[in-house]
PDB file of N, CA and C in Angstrom:
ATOM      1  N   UNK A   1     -24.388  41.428 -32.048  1.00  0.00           N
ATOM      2  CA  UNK A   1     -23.239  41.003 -31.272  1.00  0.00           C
ATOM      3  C   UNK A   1     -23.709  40.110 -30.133  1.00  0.00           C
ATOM      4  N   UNK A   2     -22.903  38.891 -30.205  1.00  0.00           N
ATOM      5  CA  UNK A   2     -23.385  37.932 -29.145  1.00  0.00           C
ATOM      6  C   UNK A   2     -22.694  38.420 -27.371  1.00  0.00           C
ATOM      7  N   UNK A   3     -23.582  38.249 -26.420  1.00  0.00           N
ATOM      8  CA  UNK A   3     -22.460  38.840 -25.127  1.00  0.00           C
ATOM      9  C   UNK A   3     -22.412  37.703 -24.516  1.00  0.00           C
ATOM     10  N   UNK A   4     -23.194  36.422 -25.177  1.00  0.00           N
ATOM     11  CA  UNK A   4     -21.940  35.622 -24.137  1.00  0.00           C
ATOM     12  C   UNK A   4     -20.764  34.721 -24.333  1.00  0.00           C
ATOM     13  N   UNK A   5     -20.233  34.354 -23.687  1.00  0.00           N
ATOM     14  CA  UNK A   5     -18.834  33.841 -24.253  1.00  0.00           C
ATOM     15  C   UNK A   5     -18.682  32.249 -24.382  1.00  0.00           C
ATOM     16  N   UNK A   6     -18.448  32.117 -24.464  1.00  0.00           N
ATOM     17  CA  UNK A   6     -18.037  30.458 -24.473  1.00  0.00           C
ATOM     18  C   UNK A   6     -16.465  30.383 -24.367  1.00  0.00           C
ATOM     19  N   UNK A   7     -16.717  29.348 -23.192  1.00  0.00           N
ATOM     20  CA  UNK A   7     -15.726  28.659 -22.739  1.00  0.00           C
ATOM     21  C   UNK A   7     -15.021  27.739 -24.186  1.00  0.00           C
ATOM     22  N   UNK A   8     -13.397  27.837 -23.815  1.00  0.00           N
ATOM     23  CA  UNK A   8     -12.387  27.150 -25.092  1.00  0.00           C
ATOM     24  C   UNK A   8     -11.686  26.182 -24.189  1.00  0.00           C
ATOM     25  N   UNK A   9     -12.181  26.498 -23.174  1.00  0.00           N
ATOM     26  CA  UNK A   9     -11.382  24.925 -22.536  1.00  0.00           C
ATOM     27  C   UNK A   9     -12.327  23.915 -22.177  1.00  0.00           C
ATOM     28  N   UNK A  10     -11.760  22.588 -22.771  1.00  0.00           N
ATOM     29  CA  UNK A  10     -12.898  21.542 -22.776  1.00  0.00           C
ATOM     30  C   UNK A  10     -12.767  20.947 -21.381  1.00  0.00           C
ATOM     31  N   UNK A  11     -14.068  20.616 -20.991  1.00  0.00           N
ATOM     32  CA  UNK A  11     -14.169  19.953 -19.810  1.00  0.00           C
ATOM     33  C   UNK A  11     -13.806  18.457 -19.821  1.00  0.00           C
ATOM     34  N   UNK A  12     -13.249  18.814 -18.504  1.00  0.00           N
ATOM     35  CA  UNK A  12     -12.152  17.832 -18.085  1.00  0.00           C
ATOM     36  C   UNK A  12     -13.413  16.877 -17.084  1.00  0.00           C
ATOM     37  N   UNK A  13     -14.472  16.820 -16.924  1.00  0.00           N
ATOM     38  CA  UNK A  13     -15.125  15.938 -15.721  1.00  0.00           C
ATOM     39  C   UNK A  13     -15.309  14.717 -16.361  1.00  0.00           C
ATOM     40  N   UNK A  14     -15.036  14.248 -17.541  1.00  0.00           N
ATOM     41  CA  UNK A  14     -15.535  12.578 -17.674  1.00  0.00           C
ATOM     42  C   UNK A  14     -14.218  12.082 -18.078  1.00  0.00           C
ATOM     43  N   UNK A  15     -12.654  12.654 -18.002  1.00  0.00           N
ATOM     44  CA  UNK A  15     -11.361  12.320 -18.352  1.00  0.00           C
ATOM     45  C   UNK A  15     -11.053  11.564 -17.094  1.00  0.00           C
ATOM     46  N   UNK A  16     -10.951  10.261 -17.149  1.00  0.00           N
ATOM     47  CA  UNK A  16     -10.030   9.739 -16.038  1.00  0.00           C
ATOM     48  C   UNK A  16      -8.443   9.658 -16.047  1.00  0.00           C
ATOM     49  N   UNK A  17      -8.429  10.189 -14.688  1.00  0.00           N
ATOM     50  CA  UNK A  17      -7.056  10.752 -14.417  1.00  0.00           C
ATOM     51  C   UNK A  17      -6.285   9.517 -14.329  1.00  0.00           C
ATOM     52  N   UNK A  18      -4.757   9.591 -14.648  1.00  0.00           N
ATOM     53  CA  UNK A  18      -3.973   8.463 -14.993  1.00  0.00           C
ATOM     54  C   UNK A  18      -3.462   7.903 -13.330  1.00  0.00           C
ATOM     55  N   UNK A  19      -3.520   7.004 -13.369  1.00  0.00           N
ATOM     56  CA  UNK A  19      -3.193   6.493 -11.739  1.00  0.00           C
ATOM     57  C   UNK A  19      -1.555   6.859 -11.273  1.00  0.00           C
ATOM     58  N   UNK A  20      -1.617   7.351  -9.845  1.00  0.00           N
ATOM     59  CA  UNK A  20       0.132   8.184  -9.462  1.00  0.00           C
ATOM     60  C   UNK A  20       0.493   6.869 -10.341  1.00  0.00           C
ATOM     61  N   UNK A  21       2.264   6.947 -10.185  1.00  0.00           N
ATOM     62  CA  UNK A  21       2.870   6.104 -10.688  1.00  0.00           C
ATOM     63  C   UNK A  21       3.723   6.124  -9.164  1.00  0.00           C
ATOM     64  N   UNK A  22       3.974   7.184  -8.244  1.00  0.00           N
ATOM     65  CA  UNK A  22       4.059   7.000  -7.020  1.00  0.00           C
ATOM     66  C   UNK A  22       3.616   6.743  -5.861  1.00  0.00           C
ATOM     67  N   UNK A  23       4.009   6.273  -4.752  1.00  0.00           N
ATOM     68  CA  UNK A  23       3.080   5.948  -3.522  1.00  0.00           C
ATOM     69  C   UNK A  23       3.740   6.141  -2.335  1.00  0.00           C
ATOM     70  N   UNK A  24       3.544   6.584  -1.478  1.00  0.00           N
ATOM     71  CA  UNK A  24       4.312   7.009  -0.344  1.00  0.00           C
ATOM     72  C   UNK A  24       4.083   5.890   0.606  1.00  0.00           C
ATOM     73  N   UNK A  25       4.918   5.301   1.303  1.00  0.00           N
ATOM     74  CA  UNK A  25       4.824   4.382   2.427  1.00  0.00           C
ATOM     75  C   UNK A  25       5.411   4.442   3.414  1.00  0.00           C
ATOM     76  N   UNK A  26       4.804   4.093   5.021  1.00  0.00           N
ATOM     77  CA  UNK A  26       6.062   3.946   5.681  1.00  0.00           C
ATOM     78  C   UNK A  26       6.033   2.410   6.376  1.00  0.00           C
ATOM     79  N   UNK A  27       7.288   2.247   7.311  1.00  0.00           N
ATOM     80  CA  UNK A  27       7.885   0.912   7.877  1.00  0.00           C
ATOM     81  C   UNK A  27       7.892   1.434   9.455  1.00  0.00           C
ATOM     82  N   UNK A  28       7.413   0.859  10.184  1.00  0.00           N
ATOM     83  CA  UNK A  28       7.436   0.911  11.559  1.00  0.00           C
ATOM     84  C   UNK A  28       7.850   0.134  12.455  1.00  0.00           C
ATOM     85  N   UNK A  29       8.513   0.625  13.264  1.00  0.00           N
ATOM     86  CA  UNK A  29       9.235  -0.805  13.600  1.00  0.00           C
ATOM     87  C   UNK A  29       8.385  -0.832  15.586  1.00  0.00           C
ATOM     88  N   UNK A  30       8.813  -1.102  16.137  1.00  0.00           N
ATOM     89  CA  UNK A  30       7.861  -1.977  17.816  1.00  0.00           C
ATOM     90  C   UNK A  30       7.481  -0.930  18.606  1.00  0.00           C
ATOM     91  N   UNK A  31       8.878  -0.041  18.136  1.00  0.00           N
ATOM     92  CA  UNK A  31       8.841   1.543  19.016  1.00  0.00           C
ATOM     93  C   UNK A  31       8.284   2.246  18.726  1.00  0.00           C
ATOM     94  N   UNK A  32       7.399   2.226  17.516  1.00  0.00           N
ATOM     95  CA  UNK A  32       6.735   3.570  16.774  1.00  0.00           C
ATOM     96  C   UNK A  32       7.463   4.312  16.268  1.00  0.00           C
ATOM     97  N   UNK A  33       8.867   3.913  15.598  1.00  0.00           N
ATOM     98  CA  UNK A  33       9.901   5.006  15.080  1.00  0.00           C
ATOM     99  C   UNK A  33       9.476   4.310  13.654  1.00  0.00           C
ATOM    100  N   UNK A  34       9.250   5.489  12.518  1.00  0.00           N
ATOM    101  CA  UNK A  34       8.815   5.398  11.326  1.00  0.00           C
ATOM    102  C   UNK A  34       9.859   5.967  10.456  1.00  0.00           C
ATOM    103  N   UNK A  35       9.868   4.888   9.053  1.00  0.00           N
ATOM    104  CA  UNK A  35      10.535   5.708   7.951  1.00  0.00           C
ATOM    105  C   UNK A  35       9.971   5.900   7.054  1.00  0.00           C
ATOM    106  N   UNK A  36       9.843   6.859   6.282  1.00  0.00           N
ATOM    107  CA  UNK A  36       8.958   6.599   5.011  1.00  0.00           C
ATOM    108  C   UNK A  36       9.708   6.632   3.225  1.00  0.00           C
ATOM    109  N   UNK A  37       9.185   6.188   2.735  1.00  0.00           N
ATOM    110  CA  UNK A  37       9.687   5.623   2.002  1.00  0.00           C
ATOM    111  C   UNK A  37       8.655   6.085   0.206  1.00  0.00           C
ATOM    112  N   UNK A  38       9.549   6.611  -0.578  1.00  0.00           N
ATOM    113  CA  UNK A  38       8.493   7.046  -2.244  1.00  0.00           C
ATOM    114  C   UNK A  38       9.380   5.993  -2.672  1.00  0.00           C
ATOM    115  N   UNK A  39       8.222   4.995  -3.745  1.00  0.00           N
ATOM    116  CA  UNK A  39       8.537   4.015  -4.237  1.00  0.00           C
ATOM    117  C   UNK A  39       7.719   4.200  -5.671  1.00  0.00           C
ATOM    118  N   UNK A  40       8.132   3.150  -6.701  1.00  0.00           N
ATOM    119  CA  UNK A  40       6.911   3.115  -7.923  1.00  0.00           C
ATOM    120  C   UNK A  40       6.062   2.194  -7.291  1.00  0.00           C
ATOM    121  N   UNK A  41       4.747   2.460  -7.835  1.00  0.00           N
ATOM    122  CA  UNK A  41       3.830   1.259  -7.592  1.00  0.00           C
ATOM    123  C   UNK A  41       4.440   0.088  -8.665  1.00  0.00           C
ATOM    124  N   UNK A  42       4.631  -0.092  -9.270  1.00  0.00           N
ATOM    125  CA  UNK A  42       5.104  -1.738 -10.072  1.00  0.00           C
ATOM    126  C   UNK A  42       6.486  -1.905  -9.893  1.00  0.00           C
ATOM    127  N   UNK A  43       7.436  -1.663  -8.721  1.00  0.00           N
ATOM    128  CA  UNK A  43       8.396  -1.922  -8.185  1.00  0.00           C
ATOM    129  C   UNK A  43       7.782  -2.973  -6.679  1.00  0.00           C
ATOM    130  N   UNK A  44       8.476  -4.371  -6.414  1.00  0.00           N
ATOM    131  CA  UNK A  44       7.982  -5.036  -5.583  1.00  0.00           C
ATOM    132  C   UNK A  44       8.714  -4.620  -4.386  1.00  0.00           C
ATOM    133  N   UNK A  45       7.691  -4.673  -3.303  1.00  0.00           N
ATOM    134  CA  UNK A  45       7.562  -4.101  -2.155  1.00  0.00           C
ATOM    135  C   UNK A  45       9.496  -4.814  -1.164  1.00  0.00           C
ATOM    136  N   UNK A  46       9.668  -5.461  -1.713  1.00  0.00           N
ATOM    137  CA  UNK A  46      10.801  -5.957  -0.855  1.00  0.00           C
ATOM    138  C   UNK A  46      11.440  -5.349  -0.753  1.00  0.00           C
ATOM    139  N   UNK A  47      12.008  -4.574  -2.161  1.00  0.00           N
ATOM    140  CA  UNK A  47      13.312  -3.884  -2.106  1.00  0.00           C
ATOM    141  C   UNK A  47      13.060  -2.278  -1.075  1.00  0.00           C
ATOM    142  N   UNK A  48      11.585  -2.119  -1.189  1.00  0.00           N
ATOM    143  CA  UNK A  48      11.844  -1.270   0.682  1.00  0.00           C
ATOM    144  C   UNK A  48      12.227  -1.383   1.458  1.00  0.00           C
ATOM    145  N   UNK A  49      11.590  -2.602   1.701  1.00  0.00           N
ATOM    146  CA  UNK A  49      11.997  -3.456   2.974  1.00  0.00           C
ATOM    147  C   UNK A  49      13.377  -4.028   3.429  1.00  0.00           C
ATOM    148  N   UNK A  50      14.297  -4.165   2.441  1.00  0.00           N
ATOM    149  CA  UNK A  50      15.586  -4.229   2.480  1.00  0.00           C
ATOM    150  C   UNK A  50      16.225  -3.059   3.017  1.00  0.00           C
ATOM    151  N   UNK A  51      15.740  -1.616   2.409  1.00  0.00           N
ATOM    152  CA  UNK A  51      16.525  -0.513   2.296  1.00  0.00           C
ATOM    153  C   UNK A  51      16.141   0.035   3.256  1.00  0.00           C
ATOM    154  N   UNK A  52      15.065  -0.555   4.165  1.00  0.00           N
ATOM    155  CA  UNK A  52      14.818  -0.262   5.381  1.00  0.00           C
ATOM    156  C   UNK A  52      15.563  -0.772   6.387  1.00  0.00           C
ATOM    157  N   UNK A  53      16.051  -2.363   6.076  1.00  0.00           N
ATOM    158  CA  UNK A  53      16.735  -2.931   6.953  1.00  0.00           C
ATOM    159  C   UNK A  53      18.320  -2.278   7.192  1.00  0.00           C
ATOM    160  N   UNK A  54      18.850  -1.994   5.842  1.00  0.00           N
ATOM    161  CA  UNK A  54      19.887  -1.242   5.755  1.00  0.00           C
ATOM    162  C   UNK A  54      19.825  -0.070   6.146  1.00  0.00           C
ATOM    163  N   UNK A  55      19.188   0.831   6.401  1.00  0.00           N
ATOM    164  CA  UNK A  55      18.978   2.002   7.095  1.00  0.00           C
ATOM    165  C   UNK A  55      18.779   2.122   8.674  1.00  0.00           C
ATOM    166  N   UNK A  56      18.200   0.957   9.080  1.00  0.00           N
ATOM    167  CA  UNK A  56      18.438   0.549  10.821  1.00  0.00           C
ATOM    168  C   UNK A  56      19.265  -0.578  11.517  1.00  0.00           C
ATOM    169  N   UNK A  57      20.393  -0.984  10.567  1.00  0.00           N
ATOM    170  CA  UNK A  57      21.012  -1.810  10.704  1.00  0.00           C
ATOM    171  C   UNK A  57      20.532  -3.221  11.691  1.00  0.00           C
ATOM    172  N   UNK A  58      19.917  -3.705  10.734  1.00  0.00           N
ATOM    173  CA  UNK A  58      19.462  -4.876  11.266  1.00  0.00           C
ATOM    174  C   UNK A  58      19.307  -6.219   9.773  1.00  0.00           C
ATOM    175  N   UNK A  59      19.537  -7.108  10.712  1.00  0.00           N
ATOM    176  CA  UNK A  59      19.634  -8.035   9.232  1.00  0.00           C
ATOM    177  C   UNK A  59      18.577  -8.451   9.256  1.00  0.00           C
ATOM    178  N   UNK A  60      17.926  -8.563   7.355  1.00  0.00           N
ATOM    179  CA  UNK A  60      16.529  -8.505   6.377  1.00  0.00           C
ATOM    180  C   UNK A  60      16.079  -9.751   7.172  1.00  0.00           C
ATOM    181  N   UNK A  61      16.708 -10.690   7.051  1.00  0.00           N
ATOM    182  CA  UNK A  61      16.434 -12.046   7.807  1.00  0.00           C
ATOM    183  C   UNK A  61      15.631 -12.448   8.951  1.00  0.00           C
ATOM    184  N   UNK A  62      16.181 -11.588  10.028  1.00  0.00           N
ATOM    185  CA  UNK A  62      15.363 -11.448  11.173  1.00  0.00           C
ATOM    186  C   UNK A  62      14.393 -10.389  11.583  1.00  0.00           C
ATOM    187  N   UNK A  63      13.412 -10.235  10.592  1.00  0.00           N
ATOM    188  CA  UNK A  63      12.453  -9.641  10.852  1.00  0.00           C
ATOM    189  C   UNK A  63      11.009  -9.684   9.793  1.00  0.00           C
ATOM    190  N   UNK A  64      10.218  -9.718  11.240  1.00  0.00           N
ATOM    191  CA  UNK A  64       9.002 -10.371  10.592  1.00  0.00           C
ATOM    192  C   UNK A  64       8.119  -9.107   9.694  1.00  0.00           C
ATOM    193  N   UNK A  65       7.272  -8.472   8.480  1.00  0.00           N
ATOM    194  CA  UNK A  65       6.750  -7.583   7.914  1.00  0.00           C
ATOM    195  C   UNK A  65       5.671  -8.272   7.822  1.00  0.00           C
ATOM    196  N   UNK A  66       4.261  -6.858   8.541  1.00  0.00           N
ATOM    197  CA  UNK A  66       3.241  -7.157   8.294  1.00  0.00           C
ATOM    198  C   UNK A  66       2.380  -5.989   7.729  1.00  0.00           C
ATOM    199  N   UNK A  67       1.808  -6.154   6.575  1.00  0.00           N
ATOM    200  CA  UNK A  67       0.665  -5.279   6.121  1.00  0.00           C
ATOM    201  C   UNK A  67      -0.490  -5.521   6.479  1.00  0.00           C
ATOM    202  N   UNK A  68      -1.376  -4.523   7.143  1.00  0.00           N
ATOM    203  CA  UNK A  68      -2.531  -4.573   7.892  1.00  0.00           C
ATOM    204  C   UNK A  68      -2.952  -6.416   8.451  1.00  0.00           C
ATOM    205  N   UNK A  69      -1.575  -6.229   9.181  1.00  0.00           N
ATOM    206  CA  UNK A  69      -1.909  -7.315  10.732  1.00  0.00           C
ATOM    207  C   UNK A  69      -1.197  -8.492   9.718  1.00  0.00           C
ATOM    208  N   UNK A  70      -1.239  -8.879   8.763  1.00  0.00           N
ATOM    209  CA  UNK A  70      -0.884 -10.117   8.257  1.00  0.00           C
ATOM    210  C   UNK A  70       1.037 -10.032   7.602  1.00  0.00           C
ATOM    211  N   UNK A  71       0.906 -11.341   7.550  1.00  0.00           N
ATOM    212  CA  UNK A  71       1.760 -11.262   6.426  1.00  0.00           C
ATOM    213  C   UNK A  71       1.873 -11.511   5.113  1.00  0.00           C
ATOM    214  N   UNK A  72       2.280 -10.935   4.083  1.00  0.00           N
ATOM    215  CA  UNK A  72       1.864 -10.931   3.193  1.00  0.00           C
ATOM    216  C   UNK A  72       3.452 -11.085   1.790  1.00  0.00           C
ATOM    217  N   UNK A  73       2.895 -11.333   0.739  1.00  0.00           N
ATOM    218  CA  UNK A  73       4.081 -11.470  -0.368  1.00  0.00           C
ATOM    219  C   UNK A  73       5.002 -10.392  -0.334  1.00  0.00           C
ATOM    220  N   UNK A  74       6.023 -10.367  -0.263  1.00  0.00           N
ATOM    221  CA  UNK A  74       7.026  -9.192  -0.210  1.00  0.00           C
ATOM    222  C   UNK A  74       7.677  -8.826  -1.890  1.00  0.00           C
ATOM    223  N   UNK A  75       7.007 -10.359  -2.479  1.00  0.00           N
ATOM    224  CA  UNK A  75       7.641  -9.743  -4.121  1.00  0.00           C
ATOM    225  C   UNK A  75       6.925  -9.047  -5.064  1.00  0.00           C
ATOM    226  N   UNK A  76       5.445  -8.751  -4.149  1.00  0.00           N
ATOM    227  CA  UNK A  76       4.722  -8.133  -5.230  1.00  0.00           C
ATOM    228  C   UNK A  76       4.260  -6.559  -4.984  1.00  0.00           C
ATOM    229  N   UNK A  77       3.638  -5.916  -5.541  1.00  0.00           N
ATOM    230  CA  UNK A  77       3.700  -4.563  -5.917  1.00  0.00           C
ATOM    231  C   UNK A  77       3.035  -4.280  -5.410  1.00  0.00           C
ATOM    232  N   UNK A  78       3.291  -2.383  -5.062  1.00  0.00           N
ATOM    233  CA  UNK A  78       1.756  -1.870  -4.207  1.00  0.00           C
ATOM    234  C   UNK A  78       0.190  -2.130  -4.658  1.00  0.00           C
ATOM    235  N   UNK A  79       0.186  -2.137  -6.619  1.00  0.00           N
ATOM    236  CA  UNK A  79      -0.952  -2.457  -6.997  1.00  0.00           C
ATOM    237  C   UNK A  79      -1.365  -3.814  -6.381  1.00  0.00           C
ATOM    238  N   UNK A  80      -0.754  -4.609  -6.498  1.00  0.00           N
ATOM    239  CA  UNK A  80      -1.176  -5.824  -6.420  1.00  0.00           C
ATOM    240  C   UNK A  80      -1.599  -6.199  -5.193  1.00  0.00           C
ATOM    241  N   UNK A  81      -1.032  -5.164  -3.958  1.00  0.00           N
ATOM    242  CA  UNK A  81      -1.533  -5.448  -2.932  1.00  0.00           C
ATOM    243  C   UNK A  81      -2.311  -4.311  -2.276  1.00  0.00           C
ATOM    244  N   UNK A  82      -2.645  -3.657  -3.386  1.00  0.00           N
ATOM    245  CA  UNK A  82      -3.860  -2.830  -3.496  1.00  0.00           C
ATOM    246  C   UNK A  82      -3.696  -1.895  -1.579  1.00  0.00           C
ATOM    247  N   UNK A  83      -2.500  -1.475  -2.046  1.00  0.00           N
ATOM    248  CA  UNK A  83      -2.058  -0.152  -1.136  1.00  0.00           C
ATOM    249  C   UNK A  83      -2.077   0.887  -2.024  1.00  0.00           C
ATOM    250  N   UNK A  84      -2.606   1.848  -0.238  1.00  0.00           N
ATOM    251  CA  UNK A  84      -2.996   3.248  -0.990  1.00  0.00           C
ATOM    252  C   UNK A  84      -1.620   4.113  -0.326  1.00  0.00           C
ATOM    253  N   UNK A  85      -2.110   5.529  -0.771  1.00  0.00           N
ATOM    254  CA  UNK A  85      -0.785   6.507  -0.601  1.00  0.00           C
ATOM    255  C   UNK A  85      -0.825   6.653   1.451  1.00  0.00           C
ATOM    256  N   UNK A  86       0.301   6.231   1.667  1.00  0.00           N
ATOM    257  CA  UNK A  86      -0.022   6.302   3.303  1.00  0.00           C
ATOM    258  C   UNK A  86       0.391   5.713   3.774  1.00  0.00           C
ATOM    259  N   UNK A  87       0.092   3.848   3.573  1.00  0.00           N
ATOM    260  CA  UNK A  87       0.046   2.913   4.307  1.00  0.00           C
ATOM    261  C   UNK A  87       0.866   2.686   5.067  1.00  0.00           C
ATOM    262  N   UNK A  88       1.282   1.491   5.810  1.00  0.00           N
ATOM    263  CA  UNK A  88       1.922   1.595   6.996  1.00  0.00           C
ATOM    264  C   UNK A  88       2.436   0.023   6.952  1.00  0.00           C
ATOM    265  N   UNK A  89       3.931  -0.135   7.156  1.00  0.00           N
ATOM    266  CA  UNK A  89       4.021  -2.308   7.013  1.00  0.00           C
ATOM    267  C   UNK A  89       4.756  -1.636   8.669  1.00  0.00           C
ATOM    268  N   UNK A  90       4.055  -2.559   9.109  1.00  0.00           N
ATOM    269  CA  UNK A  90       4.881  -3.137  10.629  1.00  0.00           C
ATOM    270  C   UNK A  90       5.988  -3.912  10.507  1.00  0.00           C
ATOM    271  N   UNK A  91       7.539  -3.407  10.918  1.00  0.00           N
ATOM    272  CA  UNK A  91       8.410  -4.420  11.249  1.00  0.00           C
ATOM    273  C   UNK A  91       8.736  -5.182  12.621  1.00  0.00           C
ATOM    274  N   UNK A  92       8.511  -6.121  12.767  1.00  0.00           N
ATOM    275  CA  UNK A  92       8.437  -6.975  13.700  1.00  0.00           C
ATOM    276  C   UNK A  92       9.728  -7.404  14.165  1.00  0.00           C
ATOM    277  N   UNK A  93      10.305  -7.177  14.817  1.00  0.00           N
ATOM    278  CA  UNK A  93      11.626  -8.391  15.245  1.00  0.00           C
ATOM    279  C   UNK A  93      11.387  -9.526  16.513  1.00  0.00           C
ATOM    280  N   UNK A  94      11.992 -11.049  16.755  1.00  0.00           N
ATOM    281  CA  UNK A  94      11.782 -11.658  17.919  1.00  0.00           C
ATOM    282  C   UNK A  94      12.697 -10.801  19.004  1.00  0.00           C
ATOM    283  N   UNK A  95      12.150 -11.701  19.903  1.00  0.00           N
ATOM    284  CA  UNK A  95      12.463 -11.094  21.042  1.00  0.00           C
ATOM    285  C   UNK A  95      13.370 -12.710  21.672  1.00  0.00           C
ATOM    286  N   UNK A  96      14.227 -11.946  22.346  1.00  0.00           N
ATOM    287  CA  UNK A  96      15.597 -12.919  22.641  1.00  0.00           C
ATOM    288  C   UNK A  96      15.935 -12.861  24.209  1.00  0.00           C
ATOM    289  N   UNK A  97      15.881 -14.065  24.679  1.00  0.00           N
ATOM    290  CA  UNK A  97      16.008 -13.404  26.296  1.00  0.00           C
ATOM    291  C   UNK A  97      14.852 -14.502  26.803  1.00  0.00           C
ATOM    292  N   UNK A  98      14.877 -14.835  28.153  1.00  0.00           N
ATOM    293  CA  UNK A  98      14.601 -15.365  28.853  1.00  0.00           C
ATOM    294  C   UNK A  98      13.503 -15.260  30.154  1.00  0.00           C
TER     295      UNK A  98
END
């Protein structure tokens, strides 16, 4: 009689895991008031940014979005702009006044 056992579940260490298909983000606007936002990664980043604008009532138009300091394409995807789960877009608005 053999006493030792063997394992029936195959190891999982050389299986690469399938990439989220979600990504968590948020939008910040001058004040440090944050929203965050679950999106698909191959959904383009604008339509956040819209539903952000609609959520603080401010029009899409007048306001500037920056991902880490720049600005960047708003029609393309988290892959593409190689964001991770977290990130952070700055909303910018001008300033009016004298």
């Amino acid at each position: 009689m053999n006493t030792q056992t063997e394992s029936v579940i195959p190891k999982m260490n050389n299986i690469k895991k399938p990439e989220a298909s979600f990504i968590q983000i948020s939008v910040k606007d001058q004040k440090n008031k944050k929203l965050f936002f679950k999106m698909k990664r191959n959904h383009t980043v604008r339509k956040v940014l819209i539903t952000y604008c609609e959520k603080t009532g401010v029009d899409y138009r007048t306001v500037v979005f920056l991902f880490e300091g720049t600005l960047f394409d708003q029609n393309k995807t988290p892959n593409q702009l190689k964001m991770e789960d977290g990130d952070e877009i700055e909303a910018m608005t001008h300033a009016l006044g004298g």
